[in-house]
Protein backbone atom coordinates (compact mmCIF):
# COMPACT_ATOMS: atom_id res chain seq x y z
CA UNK A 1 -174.21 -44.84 29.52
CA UNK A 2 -172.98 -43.66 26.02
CA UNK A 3 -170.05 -45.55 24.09
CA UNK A 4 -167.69 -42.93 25.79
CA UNK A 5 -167.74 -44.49 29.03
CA UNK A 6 -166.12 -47.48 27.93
CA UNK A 7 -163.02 -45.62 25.67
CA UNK A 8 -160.74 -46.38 29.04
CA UNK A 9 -161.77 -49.92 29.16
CA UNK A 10 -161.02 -49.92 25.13
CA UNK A 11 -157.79 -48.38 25.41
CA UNK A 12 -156.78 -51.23 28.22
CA UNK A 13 -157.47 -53.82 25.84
CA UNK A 14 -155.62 -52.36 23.22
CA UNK A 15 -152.43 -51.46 25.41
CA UNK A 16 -152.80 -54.69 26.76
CA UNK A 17 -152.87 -56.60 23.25
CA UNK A 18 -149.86 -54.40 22.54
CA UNK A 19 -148.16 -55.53 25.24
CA UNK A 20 -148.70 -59.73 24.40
CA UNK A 21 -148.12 -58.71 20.79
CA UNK A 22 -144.42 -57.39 21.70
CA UNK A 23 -143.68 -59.95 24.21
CA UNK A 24 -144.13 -62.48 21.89
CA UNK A 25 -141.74 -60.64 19.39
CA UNK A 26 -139.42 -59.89 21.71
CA UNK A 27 -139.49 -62.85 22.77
CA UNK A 28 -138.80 -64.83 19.48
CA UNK A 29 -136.44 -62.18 18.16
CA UNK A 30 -134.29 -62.99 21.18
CA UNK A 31 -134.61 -66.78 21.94
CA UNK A 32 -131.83 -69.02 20.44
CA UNK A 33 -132.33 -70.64 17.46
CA UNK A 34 -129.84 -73.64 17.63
CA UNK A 35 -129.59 -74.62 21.78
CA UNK A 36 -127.13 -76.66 22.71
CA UNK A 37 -127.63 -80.31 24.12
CA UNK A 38 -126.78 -79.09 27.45
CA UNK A 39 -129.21 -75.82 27.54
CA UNK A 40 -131.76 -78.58 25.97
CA UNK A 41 -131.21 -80.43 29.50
CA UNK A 42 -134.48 -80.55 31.80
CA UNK A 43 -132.00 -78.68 34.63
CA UNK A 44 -131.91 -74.98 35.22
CA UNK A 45 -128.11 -73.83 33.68
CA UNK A 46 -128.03 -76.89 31.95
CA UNK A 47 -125.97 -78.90 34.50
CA UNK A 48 -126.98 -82.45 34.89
CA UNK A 49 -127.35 -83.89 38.59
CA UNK A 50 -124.93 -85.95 39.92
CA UNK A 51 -127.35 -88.08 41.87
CA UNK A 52 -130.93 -87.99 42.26
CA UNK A 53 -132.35 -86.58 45.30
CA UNK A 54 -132.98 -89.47 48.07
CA UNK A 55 -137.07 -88.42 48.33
CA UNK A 56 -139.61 -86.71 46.35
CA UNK A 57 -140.13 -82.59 46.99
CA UNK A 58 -143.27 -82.59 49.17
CA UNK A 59 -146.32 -80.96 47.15
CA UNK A 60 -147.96 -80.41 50.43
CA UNK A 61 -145.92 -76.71 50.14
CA UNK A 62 -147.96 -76.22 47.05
CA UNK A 63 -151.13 -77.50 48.93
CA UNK A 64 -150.56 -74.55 51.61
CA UNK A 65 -150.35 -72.26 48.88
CA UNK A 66 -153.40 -72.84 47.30
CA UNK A 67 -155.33 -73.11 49.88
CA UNK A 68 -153.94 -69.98 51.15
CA UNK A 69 -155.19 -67.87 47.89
CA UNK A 70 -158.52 -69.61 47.40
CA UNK A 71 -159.41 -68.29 51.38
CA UNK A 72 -157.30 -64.84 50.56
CA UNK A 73 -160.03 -64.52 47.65
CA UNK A 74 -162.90 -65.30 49.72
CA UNK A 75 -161.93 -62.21 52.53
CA UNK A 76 -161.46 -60.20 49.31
CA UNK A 77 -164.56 -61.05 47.90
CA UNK A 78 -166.31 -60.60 51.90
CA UNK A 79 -164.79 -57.49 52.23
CA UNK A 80 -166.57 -56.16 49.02
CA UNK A 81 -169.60 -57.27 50.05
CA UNK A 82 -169.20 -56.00 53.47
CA UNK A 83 -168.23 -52.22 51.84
CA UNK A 84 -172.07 -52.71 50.00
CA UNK A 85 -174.05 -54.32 52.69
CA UNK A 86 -176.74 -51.74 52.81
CA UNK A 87 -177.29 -51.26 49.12
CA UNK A 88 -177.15 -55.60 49.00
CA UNK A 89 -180.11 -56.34 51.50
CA UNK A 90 -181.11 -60.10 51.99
CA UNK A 91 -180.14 -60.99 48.36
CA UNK A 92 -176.17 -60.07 49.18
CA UNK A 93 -176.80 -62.17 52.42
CA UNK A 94 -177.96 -65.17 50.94
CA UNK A 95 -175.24 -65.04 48.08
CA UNK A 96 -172.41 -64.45 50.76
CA UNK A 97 -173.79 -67.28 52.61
CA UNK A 98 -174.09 -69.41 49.88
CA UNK A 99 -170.50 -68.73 48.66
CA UNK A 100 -169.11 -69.20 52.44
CA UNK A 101 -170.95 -72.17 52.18
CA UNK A 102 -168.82 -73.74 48.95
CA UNK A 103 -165.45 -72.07 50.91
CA UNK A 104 -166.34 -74.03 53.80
CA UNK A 105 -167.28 -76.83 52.27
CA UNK A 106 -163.78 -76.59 50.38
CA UNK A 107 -161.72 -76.52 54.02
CA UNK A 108 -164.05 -79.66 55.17
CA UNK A 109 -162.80 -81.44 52.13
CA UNK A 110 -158.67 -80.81 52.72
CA UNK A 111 -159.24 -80.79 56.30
CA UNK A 112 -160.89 -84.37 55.57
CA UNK A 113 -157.98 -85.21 53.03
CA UNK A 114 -155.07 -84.41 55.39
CA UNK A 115 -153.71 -81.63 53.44
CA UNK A 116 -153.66 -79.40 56.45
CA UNK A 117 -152.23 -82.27 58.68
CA UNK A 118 -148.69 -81.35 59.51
CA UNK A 119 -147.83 -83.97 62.28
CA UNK A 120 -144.83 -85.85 60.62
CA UNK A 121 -145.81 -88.93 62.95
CA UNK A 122 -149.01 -89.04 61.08
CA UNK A 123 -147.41 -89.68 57.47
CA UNK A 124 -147.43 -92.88 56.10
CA UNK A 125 -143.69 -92.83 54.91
CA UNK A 126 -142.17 -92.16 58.69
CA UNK A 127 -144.93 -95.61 60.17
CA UNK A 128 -144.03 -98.67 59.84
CA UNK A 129 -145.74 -101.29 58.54
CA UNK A 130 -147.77 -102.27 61.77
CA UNK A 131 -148.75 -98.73 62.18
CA UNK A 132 -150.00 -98.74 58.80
CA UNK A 133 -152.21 -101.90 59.31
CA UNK A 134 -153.32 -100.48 62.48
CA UNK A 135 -154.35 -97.36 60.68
């Protein structure tokens, strides 16, 4: 390998420190200086709530989206093993394995937490306070 083979990945650096570089200008050129009390507001468009909400938003959403890109990785990561299998041998076997191993491991752990559990009789907010003991 000679120091042209890596010109492309030089040039993507440099278009991509560029790119930061005038984002951040941008950026600053264009923000406002002096906001106003109401754009200062922790609300999107600056409008202030009239009442709170009655519950907490559920993170359990968020839960089910990571989950679902930490095992989207994994089949990504598979499926470039799979596409090198023959060149890999036992050593791309045992690393696969190993790595299925922690991914498993992972859906043990919010299996094990409830994160996965969707039965709304389950939750602790909807039992009442029997149910809870009894649990």
């Amino acid at each position: 390998m000679t120091l042209n083979d890596y010109l492309p990945l030089l040039v993507m650096m440099v278009l991509a420190l560029v790119f930061v570089g005038a984002a951040v200008l941008i950026s600053r050129i264009f923000s406002p200086k002096r906001p106003t009390v109401e754009k200062s507001a922790p609300y999107e468009s600056g409008i202030l709530p009239e009442t709170e909400p009655a519950q907490r938003f559920p993170v359990k959403f968020y839960m089910v989206a990571m989950l679902f890109v930490i095992f989207d990785v994994e089949i990504i990561f598979l499926f470039a093993w799979a596409s090198r299998f023959n060149d890999l041998g036992w050593y791309g076997i045992g690393a696969v394995a190993i790595f299925t191993a922690f991914v498993l491991e992972t859906l043990a752990y919010v299996w094990k937490r409830g994160a996965l559990d969707w039965n709304v009789k389950h939750r602790a907010r909807y039992m009442t306070a029997a149910d809870r003991e009894a649990a």
